[in-house]
Structure formats: structure tokens, C-alpha cells
C-alpha atoms as a PDB file:
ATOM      1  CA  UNK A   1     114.322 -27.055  -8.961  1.00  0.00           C
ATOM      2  CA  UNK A   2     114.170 -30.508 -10.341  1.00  0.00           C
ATOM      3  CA  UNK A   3     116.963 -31.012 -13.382  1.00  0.00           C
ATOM      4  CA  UNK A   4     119.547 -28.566 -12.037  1.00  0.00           C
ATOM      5  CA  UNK A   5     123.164 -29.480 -11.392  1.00  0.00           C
ATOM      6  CA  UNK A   6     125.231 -28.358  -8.326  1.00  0.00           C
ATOM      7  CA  UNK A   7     128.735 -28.028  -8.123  1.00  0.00           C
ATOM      8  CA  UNK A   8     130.350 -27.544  -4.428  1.00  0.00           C
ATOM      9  CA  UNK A   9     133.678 -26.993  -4.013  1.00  0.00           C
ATOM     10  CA  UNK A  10     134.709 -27.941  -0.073  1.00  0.00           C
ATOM     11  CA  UNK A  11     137.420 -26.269   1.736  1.00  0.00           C
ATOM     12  CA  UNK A  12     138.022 -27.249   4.770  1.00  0.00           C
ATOM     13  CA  UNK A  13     140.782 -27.543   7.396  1.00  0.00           C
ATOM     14  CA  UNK A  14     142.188 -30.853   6.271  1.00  0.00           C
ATOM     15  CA  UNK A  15     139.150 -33.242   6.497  1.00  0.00           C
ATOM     16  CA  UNK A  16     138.925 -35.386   3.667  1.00  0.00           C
ATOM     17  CA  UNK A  17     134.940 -35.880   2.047  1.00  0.00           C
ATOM     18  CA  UNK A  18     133.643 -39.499   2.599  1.00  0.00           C
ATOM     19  CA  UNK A  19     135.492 -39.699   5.823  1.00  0.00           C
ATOM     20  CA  UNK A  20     134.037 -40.408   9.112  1.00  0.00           C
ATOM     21  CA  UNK A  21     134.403 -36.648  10.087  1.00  0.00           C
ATOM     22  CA  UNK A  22     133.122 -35.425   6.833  1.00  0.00           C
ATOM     23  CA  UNK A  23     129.457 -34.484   7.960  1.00  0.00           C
ATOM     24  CA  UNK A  24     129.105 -31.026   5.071  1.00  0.00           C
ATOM     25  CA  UNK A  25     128.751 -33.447   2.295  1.00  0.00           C
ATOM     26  CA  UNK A  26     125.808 -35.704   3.596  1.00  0.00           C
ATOM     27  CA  UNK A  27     123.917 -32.240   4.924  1.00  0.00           C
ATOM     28  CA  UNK A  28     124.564 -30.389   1.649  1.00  0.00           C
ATOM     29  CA  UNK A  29     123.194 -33.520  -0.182  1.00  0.00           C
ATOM     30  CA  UNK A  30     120.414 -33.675   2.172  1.00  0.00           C
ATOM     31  CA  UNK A  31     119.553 -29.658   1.979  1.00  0.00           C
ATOM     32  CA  UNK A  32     119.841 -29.859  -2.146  1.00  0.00           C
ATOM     33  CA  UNK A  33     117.446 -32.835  -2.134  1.00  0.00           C
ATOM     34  CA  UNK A  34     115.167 -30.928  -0.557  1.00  0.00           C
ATOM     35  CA  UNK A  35     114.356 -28.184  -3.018  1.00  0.00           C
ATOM     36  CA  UNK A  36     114.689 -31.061  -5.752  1.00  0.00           C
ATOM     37  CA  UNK A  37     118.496 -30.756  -6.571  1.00  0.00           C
ATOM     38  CA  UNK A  38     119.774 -33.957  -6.546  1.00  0.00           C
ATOM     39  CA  UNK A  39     122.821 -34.213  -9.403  1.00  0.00           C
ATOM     40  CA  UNK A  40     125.855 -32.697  -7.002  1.00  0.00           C
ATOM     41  CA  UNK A  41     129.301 -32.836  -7.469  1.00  0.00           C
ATOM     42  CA  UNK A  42     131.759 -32.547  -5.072  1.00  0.00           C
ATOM     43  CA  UNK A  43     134.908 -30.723  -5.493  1.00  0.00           C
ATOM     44  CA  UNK A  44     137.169 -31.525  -2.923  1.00  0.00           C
ATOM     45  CA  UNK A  45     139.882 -28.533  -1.937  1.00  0.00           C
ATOM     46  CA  UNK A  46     140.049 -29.915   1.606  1.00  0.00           C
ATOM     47  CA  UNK A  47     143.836 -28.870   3.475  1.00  0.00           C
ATOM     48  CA  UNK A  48     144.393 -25.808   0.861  1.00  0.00           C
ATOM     49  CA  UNK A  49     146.202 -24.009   4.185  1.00  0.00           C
ATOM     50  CA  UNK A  50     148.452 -27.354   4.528  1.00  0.00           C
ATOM     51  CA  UNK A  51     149.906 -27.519   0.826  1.00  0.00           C
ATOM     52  CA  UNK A  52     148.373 -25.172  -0.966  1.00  0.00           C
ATOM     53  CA  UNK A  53     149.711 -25.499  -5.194  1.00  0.00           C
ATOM     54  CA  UNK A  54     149.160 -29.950  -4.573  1.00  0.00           C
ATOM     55  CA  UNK A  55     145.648 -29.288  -3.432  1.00  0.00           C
ATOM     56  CA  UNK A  56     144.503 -26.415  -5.875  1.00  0.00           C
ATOM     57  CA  UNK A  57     146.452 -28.790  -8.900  1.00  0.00           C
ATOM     58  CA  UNK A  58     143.813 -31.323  -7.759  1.00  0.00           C
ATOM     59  CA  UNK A  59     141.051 -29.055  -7.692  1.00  0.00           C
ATOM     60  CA  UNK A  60     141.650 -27.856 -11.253  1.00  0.00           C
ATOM     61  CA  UNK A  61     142.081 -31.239 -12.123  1.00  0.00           C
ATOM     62  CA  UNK A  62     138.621 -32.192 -11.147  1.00  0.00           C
ATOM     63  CA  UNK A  63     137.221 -29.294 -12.440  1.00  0.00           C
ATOM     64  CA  UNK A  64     138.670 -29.987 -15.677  1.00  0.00           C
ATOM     65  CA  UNK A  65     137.343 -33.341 -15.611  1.00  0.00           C
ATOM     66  CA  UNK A  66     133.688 -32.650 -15.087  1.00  0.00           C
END
């Protein structure tokens, strides 16, 4: 699957990706890489139950960007 793009959104309880807890990010990475997808982009929606409009703002946000 060489020359394929992934986009992962991450929701999560309220850890942040590239933290020390984050551990989805380096296995999804590593699982992709595997069947030859390695241009991923992370979308991070991480504490949507804690403030729900700020962290779905940022998620369109980045999803607009890409």
C-alpha cells in the first residue's frame, strides 16, 4: 500500500498526542508502516468530553488546514 495517505483522528479521554502517555500514535505509526503506509496525519480531538465546541473548533481547524 505504498503511496497512500492516512488520516487519524484521536479521541481520547484527555491525553494529549506526543505526550509521555500517548502510546496510540507510535503503534498506529508502527501498524501503518507495516503494510507500507507511511504519510499519516494526526488529528488530535483528545478531551472532546472535557470541552467539547474548543476541542471540535480545533479539530476543524486542522482539518481545514491539511
Amino acid at each position: 500500500m505504498n503511496n497512500k495517505k492516512a488520516y487519524i483522528i484521536v479521541v481520547s479521554g484527555g491525553t494529549k498526542l506526543g505526550t509521555e502517555l500517548d502510546f496510540i500514535s507510535d503503534y498506529v505509526r508502527h501498524v501503518l508502516g507495516f503494510i507500507g503506509i507511511t504519510d499519516i496525519t494526526f488529528i488530535d480531538s483528545s478531551s472532546v468530553g472535557l470541552d467539547e465546541s474548543k476541542v471540535l473548533a480545533h479539530a476543524h481547524e486542522n482539518i481545514a488546514r491539511i
